[in-house]
Protein backbone atom coordinates (compact mmCIF):
# COMPACT_ATOMS: atom_id res chain seq x y z
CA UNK A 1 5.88 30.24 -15.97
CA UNK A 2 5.30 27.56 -13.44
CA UNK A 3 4.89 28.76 -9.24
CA UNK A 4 7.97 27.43 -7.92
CA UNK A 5 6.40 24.65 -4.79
CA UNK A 6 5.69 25.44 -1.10
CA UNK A 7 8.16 24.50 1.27
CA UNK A 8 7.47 22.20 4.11
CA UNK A 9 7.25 25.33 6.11
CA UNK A 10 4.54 26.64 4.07
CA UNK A 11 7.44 29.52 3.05
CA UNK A 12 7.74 29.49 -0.92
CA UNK A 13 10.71 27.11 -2.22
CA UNK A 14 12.39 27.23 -5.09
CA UNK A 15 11.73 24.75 -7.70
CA UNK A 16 15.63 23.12 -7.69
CA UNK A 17 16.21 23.60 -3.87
CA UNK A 18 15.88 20.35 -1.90
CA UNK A 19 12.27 19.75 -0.34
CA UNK A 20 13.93 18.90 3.19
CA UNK A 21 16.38 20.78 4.78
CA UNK A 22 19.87 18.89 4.36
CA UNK A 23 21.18 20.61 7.97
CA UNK A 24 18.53 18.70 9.92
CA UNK A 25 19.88 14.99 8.86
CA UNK A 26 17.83 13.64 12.16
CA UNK A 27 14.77 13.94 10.23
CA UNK A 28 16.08 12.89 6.92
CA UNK A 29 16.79 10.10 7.70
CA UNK A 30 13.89 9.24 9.95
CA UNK A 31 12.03 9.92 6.95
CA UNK A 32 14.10 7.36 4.93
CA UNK A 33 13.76 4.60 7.50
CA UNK A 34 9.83 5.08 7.40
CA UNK A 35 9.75 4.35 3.80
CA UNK A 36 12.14 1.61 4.16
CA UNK A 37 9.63 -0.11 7.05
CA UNK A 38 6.84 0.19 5.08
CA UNK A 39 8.57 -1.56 2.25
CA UNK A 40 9.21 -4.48 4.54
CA UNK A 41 5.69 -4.80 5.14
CA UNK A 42 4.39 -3.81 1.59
CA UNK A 43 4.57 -7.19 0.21
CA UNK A 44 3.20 -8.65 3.26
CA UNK A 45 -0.10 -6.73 2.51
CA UNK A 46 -0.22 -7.37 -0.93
CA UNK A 47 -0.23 -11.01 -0.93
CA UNK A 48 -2.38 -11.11 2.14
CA UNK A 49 -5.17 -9.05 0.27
CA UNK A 50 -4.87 -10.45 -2.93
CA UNK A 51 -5.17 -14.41 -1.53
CA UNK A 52 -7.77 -12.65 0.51
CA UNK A 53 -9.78 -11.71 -2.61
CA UNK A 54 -8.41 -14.73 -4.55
CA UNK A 55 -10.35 -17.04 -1.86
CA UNK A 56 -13.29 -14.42 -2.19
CA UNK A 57 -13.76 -14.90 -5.73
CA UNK A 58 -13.11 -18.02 -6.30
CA UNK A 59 -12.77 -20.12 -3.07
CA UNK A 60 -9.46 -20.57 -3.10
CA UNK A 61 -5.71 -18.96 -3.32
CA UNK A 62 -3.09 -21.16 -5.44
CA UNK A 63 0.17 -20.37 -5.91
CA UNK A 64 -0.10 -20.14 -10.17
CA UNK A 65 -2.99 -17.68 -9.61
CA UNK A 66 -0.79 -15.34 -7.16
CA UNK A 67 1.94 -15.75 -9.87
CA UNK A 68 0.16 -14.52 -12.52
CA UNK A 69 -2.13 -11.85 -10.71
CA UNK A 70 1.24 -10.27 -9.29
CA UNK A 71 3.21 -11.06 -12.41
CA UNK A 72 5.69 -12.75 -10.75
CA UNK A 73 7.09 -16.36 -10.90
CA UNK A 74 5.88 -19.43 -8.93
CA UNK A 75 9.48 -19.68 -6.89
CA UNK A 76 9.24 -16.25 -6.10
CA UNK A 77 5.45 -16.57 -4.69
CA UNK A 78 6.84 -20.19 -3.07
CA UNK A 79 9.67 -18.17 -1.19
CA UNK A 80 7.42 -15.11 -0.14
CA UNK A 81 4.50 -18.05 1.10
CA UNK A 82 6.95 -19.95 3.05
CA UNK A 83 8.09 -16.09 4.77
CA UNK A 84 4.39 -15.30 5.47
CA UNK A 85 3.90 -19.00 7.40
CA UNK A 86 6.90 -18.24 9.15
CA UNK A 87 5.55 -14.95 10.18
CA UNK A 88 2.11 -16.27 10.83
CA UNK A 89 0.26 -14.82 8.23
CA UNK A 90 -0.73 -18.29 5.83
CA UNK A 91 -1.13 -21.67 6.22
CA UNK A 92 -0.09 -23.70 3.62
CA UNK A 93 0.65 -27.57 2.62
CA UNK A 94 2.71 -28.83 -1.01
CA UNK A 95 0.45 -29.17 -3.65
CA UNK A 96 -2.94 -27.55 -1.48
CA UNK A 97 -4.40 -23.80 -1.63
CA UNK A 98 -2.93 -20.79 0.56
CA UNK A 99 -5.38 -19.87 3.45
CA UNK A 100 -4.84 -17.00 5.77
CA UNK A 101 -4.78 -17.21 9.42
CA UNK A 102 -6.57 -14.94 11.75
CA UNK A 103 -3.35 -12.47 11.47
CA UNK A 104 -3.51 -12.93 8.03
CA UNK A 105 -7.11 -11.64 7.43
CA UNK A 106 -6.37 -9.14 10.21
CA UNK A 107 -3.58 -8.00 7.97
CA UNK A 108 -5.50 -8.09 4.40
CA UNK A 109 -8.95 -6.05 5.68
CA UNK A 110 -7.08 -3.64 7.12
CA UNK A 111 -4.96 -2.89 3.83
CA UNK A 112 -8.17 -3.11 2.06
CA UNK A 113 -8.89 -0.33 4.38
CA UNK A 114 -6.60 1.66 3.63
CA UNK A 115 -6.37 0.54 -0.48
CA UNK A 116 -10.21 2.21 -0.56
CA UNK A 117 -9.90 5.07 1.40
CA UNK A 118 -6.68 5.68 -0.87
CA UNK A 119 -8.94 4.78 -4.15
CA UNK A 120 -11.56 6.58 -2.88
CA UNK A 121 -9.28 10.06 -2.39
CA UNK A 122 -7.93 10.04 -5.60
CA UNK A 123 -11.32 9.61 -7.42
CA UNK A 124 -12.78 12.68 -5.47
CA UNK A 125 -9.98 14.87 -5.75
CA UNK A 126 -10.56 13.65 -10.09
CA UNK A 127 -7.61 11.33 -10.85
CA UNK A 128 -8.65 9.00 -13.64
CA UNK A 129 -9.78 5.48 -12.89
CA UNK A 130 -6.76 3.42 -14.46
CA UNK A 131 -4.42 6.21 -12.50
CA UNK A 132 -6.11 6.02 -9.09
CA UNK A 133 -6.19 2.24 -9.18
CA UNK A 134 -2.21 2.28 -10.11
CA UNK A 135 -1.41 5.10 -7.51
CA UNK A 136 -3.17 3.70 -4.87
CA UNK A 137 -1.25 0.36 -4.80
CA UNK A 138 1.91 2.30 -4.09
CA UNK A 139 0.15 4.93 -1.55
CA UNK A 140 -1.48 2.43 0.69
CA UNK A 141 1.32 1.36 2.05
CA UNK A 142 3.19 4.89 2.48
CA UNK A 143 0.65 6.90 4.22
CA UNK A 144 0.55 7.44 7.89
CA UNK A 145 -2.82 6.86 9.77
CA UNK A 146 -3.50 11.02 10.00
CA UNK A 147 -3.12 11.27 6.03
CA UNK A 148 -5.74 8.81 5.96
CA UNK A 149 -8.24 10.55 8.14
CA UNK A 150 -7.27 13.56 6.21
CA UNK A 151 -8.13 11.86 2.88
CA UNK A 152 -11.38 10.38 4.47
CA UNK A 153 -12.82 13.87 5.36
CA UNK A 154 -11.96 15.29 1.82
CA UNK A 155 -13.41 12.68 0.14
CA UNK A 156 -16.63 12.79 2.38
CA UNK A 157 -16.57 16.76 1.72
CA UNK A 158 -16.88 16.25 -1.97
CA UNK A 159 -19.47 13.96 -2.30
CA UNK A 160 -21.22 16.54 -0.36
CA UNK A 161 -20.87 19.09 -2.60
């Protein structure tokens, strides 16, 4: 029979009772409106690192090639390039690559950053290849900058041992 989980108190919980306690709504939902901020910025730092590596690889970022590395269509990619201009992240003409601005590679090394140190936790602590890749697109963008330097000193602990 399976331990039922550790509360957030460290107290044991039971398996079916809630994981956050539904009297202190404050913090419920300030934990809700976390994860809905870094959703607004999650695609952001996805298209900013991938036209980032696109340019990398092979010189240049076009829309088709965003399309079909995110697996999305071309008027979707058009509407979230014109957002990033507006927001300062991309310069872009009709018909001519997708080139960051300085905010824009600001933006995509830093969630490179944070992509490897993500990658690099869930290979130490023995998550598969194809499942740390996968996980670690999602978990980038939902950790806070202490779960990071947490993750760091794990995964520098076991490749010491």
């Amino acid at each position: 029979m399976a331990k039922d989980p550790v509360k957030a108190d460290g107290t044991d919980g039971d398996a079916n009772s809630p994981v956050i306690d539904l009297r202190d709504a404050d913090r419920r939902a300030a934990l809700f409106q976390r994860v809905r901020d870094d959703h607004s910025v999650e695609i952001a730092e996805d298209y900013v690192e991938l036209i980032s590596d696109l340019i990398e690889i092979n010189g240049e970022a076009r829309l088709v090639d965003l399309a079909s590395q995110l697996g999305v269509s071309r008027p979707t990619v058009n509407a979230t390039i014109q957002r990033l201009q507006k927001e300062g992240y991309v310069d872009s003409k009709p018909y001519r690559s997708i080139f960051l601005t300085d905010k824009g590679r600001e933006l995509a090394d830093w969630s490179r950053a944070r992509h490897k140190v993500v990658l690099e936790f869930l290979h130490a602590i023995g998550v598969p290849p194809e499942t740390a890749e996968a996980d670690a697109e999602g978990m980038e963008h939902h950790v806070s900058d202490a779960t990071l330097r947490a993750f760091e000193k794990v995964t520098a602990r076991s490749r010491k041992a």
